[in-house]
Protein backbone atom coordinates (compact mmCIF):
# COMPACT_ATOMS: atom_id res chain seq x y z
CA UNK A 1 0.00 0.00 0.00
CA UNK A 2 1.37 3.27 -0.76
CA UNK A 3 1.69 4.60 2.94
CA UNK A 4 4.29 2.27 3.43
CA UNK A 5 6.21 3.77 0.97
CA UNK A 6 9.40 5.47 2.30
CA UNK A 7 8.20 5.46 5.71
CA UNK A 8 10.77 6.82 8.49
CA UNK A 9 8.73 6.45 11.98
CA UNK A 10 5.95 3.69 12.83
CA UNK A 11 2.63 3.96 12.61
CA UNK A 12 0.87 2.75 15.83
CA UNK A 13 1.19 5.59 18.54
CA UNK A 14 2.03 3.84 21.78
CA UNK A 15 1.67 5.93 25.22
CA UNK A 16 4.75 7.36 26.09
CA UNK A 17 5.41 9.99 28.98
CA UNK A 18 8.68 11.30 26.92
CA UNK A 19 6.17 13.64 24.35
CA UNK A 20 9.41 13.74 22.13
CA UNK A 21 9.38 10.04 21.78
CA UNK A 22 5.63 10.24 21.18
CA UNK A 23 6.38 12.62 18.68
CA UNK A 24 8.94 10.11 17.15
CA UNK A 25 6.02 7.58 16.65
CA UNK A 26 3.97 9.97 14.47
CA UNK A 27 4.05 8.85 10.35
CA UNK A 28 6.60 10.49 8.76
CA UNK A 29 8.04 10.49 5.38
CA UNK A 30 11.41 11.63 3.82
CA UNK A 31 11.77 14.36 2.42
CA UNK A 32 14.10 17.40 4.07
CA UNK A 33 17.58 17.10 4.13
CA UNK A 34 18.30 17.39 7.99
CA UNK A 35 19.92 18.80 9.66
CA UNK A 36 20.24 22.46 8.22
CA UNK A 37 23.35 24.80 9.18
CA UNK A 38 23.81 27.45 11.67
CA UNK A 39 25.87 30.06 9.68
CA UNK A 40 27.31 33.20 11.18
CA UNK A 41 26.58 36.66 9.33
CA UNK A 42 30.02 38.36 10.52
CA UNK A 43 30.25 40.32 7.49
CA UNK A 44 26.25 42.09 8.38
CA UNK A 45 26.89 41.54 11.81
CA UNK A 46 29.72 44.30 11.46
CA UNK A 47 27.98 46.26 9.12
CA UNK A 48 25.53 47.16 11.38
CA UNK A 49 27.31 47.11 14.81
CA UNK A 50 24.81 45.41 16.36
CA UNK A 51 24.29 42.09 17.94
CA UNK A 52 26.12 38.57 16.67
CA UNK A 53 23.87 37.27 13.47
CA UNK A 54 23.15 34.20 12.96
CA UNK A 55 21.13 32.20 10.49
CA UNK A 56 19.52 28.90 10.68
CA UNK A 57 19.45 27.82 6.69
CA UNK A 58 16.24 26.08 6.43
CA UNK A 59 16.24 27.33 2.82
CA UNK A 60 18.45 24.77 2.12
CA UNK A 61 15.75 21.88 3.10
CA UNK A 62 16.26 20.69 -0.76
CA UNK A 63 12.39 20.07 -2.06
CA UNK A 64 12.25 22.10 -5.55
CA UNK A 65 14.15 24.94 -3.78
CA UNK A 66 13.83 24.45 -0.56
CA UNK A 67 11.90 26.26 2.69
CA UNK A 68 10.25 25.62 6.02
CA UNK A 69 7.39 23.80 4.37
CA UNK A 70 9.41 20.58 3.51
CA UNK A 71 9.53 20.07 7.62
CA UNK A 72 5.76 20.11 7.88
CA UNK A 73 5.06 18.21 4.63
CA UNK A 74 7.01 15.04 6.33
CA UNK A 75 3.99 14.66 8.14
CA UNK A 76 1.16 16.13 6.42
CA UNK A 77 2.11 13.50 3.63
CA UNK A 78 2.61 10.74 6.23
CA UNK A 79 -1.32 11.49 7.05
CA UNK A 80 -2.16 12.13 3.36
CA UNK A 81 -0.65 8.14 2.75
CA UNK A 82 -1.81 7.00 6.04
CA UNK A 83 -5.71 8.12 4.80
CA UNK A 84 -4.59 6.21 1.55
CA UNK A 85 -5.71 9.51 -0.39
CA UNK A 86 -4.55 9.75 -4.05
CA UNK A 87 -4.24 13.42 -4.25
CA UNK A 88 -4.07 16.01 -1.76
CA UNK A 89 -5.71 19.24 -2.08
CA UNK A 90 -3.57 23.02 -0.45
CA UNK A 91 -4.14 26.63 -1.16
CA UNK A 92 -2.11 30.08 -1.19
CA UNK A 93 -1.42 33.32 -2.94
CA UNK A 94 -0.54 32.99 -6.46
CA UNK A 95 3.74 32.58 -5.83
CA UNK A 96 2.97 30.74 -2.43
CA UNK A 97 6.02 28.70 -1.32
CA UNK A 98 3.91 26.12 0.57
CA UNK A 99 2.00 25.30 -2.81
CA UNK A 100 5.42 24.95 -4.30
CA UNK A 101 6.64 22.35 -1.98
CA UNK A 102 3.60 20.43 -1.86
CA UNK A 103 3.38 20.00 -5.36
CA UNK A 104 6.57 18.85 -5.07
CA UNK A 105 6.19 16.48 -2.00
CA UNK A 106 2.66 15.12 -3.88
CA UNK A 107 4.80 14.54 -6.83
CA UNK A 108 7.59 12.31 -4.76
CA UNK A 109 5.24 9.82 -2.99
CA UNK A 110 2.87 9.59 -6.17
CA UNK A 111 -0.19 11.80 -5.59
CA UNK A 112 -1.90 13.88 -7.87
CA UNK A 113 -1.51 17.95 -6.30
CA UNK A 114 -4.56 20.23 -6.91
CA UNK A 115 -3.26 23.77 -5.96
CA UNK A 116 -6.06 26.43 -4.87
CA UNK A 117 -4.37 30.07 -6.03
CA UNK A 118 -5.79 33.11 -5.17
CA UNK A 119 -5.35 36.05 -8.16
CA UNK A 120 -7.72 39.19 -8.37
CA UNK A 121 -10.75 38.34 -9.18
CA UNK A 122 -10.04 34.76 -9.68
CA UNK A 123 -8.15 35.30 -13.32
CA UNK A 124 -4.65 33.62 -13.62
CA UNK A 125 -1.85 35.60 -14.65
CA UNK A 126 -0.92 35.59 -18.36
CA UNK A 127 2.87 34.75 -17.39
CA UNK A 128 4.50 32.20 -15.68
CA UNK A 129 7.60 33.17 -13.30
CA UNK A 130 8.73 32.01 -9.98
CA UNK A 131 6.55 29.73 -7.67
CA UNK A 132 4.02 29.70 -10.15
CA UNK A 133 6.26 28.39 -12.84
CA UNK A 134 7.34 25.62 -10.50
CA UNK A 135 4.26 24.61 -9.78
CA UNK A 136 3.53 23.81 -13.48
CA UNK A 137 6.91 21.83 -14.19
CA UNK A 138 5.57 19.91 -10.69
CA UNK A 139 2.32 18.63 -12.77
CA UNK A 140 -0.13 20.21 -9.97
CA UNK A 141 -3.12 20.97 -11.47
CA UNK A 142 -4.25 24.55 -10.34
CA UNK A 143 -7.97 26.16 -9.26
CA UNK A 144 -7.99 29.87 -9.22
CA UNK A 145 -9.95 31.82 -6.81
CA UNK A 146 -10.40 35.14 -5.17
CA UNK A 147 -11.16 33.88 -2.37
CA UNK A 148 -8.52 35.31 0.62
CA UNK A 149 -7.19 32.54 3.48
CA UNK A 150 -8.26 30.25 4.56
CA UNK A 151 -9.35 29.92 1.18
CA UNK A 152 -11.92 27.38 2.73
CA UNK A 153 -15.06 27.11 0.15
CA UNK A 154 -13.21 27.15 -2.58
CA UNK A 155 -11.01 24.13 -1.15
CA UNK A 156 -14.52 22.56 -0.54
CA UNK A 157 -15.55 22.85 -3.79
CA UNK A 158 -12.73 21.08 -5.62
CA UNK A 159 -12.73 18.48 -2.76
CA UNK A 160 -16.52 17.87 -3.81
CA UNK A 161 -16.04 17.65 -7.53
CA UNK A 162 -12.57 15.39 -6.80
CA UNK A 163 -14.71 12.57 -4.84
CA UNK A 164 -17.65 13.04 -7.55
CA UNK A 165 -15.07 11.79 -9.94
CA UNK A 166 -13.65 8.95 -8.02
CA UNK A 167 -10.95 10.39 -6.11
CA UNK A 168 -9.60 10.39 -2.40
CA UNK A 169 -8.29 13.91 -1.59
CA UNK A 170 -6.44 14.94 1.45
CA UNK A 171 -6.67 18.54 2.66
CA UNK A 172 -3.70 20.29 3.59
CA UNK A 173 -4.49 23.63 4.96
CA UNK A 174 -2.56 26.54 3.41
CA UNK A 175 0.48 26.99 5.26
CA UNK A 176 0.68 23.58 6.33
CA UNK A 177 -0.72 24.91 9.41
CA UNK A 178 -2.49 22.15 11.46
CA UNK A 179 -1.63 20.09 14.34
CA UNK A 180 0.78 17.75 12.31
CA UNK A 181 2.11 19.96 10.35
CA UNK A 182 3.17 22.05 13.24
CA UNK A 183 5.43 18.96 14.62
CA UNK A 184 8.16 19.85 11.81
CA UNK A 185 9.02 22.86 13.83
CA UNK A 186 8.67 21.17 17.74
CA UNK A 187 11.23 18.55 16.04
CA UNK A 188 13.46 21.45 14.32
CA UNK A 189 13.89 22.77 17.81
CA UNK A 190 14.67 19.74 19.19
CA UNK A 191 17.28 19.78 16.49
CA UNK A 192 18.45 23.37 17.34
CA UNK A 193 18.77 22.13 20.52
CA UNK A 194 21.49 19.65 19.36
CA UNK A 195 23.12 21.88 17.41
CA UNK A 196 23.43 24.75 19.79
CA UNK A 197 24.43 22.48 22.71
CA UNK A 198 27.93 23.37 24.27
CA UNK A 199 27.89 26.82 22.06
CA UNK A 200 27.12 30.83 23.94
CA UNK A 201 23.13 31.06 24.56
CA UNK A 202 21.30 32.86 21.56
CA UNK A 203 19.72 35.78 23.33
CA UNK A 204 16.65 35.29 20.64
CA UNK A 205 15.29 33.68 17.29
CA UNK A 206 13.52 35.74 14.90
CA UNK A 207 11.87 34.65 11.81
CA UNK A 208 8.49 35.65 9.74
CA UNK A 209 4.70 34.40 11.12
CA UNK A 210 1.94 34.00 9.08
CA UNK A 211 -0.39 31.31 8.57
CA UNK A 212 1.28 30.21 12.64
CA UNK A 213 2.35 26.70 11.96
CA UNK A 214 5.91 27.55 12.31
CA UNK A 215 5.53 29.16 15.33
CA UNK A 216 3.77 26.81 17.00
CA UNK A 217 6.13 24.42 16.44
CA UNK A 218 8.94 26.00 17.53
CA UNK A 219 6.98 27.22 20.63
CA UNK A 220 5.77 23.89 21.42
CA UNK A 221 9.28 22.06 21.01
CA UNK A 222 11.05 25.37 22.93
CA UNK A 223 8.97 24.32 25.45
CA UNK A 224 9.52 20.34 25.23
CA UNK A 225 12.95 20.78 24.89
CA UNK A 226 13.56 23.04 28.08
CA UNK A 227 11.93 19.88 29.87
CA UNK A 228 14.98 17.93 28.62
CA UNK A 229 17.46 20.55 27.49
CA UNK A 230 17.17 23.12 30.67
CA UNK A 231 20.35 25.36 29.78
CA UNK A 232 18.85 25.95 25.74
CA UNK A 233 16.33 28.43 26.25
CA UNK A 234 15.61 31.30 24.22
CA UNK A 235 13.08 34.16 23.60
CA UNK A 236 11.06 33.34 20.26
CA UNK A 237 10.22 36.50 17.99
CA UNK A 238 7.55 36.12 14.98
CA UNK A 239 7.41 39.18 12.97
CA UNK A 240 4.20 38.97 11.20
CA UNK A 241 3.94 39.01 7.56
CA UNK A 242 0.22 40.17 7.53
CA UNK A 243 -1.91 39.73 10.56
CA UNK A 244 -2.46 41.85 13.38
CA UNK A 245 -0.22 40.32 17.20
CA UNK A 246 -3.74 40.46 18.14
CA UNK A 247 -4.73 37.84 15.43
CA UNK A 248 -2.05 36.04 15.44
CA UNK A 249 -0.82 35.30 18.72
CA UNK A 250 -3.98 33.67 19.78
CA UNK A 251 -4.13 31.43 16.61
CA UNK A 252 -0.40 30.15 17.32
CA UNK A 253 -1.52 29.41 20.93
CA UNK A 254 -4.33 27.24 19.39
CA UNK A 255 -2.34 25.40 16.98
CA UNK A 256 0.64 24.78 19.74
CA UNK A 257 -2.61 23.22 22.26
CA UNK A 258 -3.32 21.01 19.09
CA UNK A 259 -0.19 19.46 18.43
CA UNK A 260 0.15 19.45 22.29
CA UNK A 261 -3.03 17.20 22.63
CA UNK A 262 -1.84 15.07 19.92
CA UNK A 263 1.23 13.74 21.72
CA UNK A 264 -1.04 13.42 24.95
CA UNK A 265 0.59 16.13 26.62
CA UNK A 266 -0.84 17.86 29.75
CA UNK A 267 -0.15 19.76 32.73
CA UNK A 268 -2.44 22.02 34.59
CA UNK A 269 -0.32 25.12 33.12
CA UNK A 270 0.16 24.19 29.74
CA UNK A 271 -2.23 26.86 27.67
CA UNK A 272 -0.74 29.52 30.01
CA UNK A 273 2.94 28.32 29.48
CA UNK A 274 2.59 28.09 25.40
CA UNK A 275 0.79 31.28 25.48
CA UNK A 276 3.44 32.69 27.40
CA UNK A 277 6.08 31.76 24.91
CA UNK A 278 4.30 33.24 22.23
CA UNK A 279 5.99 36.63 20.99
CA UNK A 280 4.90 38.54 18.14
CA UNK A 281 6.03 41.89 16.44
CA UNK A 282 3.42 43.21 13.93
CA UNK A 283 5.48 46.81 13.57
CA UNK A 284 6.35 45.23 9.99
CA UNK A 285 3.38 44.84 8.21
CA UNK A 286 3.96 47.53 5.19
CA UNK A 287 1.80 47.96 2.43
CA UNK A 288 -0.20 44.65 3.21
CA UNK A 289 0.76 41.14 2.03
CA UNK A 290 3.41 40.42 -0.96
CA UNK A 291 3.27 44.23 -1.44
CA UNK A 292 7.10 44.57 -1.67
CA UNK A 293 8.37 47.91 -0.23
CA UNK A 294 11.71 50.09 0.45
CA UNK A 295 12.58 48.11 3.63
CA UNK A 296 12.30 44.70 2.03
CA UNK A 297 14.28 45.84 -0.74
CA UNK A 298 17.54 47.07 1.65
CA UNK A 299 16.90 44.09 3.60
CA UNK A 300 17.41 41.85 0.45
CA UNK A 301 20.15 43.79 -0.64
CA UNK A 302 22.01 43.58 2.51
CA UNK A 303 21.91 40.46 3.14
CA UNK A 304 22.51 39.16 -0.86
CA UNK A 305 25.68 42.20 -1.18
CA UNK A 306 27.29 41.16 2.45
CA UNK A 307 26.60 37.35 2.73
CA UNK A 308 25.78 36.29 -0.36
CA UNK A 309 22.35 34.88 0.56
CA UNK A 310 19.13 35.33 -0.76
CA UNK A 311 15.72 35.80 1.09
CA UNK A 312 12.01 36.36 -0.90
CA UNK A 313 10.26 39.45 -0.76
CA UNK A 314 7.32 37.80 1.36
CA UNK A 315 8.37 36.30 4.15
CA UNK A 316 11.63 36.02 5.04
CA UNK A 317 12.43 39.81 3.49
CA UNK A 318 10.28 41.21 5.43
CA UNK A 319 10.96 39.23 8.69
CA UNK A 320 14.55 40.01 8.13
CA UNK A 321 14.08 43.85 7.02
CA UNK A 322 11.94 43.51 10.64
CA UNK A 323 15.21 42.56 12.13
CA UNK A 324 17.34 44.52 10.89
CA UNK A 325 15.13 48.03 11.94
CA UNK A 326 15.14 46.20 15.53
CA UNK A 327 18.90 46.21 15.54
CA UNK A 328 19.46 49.96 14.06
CA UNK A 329 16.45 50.98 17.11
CA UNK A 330 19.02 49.24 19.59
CA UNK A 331 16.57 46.31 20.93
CA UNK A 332 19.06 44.21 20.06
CA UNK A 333 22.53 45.10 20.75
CA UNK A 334 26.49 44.29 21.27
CA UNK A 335 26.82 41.36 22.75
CA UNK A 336 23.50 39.60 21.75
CA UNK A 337 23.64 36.43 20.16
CA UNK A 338 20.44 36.51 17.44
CA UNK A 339 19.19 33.44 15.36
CA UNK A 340 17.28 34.14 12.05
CA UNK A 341 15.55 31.06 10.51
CA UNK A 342 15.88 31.32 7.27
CA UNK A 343 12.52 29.56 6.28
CA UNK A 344 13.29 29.90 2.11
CA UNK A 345 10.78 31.38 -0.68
CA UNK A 346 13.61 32.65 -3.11
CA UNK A 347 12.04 31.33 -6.22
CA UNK A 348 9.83 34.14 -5.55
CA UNK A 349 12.12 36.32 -6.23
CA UNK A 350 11.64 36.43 -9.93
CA UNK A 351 8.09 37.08 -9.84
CA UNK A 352 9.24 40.70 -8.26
CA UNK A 353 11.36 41.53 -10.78
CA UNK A 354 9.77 44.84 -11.01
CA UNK A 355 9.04 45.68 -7.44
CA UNK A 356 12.77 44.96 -7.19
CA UNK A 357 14.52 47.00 -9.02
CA UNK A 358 17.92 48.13 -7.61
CA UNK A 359 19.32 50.33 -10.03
CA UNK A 360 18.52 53.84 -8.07
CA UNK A 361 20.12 51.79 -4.57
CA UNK A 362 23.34 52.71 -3.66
């Protein structure tokens, strides 16, 4: 049966008091190349006289380019093969990353990928270029909408006319952003964990929050992993991409309770202790979503021009740009060790061609 297919963990969930090793028991399939590096930005880092920068390359997850999304899609697959679906069924903005990857995920364990695209007033663009073009070479076959996130009826619809015509689907919300896909991220900071052990405390992580999957994650495994890693503990900074801290936060506590529940955890405390890790900086918001202003451009710039790495203008441009004003404002200073999670997207990068343009920086 096809769920068996490149399976790493068991299936059967035994009860286990270690939630890690409950965690371990989850299905899971291959697909991120794990670990990722912790590189050091000296070259920024001096540039702006700030704190120590670091940067945790999950761009460099391999999956059609790479991102944050290949972490979640180990188990959202796992579920989509343990369901014995045939296709699975995900949604996002016309050059979304997370479509990307799960087209490409869908395409490695042999399901048929039906993408749900939102484009103004539901017309697709007459050119192909970054994400989007990926998604075509991927073979997903795409629905366009303009419906906005959750993108929820018009997911219901082609679920509906899939099963008419014989099909098993398997939802995967947009984002990836559901109980198991938020394990990726309580297992990358069990990883972090590992990687940072015997190394100077980071002072914080910082990385872009959107759909809250991410987050969740790594606020659910911070807080597994200070029950079994008591020196590695760390403030964790979202910057939202597009929602209000108000929005947000509670939606990341939610999804941290879910995953939670799943691996039977519980304490009397353990809403208020999530909640409590939860940190969110909406100061960054700009123009709105994917609308590509003068701080993600020097952001990009800085960090392509001194390190030689590139970031999208979506997420992790303007999480970084976020990061970098926080620095220059002197929240973060000398001394401070800072972790940016690099959670990929540059194929989107040539979809902004024009809302890029350099030639007037200096």
């Amino acid at each position: 049966m096809r769920q068996n297919l490149h399976r790493k963990r068991t299936q059967n969930k035994p009860m286990f008091t270690n939630p890690f090793t409950t965690l371990d028991q989850l299905p899971r399939v291959e697909l991120a190349h794990l670990p990722t590096p912790i590189e050091s930005l000296l070259n920024l880092s001096a540039y702006l006289g700030g704190p120590e920068i670091f940067i945790k390359r999950d761009d460099q997850t391999g999956l059609a380019t790479g991102g944050n999304k290949a972490r979640k899609l180990e188990f959202l697959i796992a579920q989509a093969l343990s369901h014995e679906a045939d296709c699975v069924i995900t949604a996002g903005s016309t050059q979304s990353n997370h479509a990307r990857q799960t087209a490409a995920a869908a395409a490695r364990y042999g399901l048929a990928c039906h993408l749900v695209l939102y484009a103004p007033n539901g017309e697709p663009p007459t050119d192909l270029r970054g994400n989007l073009l990926l998604d075509r070479i991927l073979g997903a076959t795409i629905h366009w909408t303009d419906e906005r996130a959750p993108y929820s009826v018009t997911i219901a619809q082609v679920e509906a006319e899939l099963r008419d015509a014989g099909h098993y689907p398997f939802i995967i919300p947009y984002g990836g952003s559901n109980p198991f896909g938020v394990m990726g991220y309580a297992v990358a900071m069990r990883e972090f964990a590992a990687q940072a052990r015997g190394l100077p405390k980071f002072d914080t992580h910082v990385f872009g929050s959107s759909s809250g999957g991410t987050q969740a994650g790594m606020v659910l495994g911070a807080y597994l992993t200070r029950l079994t890693e008591p020196t590695i503990t760390t403030d964790i900074l979202g910057i939202s991409i597009d929602s209000p801290a108000a929005e947000l936060a509670p939606r990341v506590t939610r999804l941290a309770m879910a995953a939670a529940s799943e691996l039977d955890l519980e304490a009397d405390d353990l809403e208020q202790s999530l909640a409590a890790l939860v940190e969110i900086n909406d100061d960054y918001l700009g123009g709105g979503y994917a609308v590509v202003g003068d701080a993600e451009r020097a952001a990009i710039r800085l960090l392509a021009q001194h390190e030689g790495i590139l970031i999208d203008p979506v997420y992790t441009g303007r999480a970084f740009a976020g990061l970098i004003d926080l620095i220059r404002r002197g929240v973060f200073t000398r001394g401070q060790r800072v972790l940016f999670w690099h959670t990929g997207g540059s194929a989107a990068l040539f979809a902004f061609a024009d809302a890029l343009s350099l030639e007037d920086e200096s």
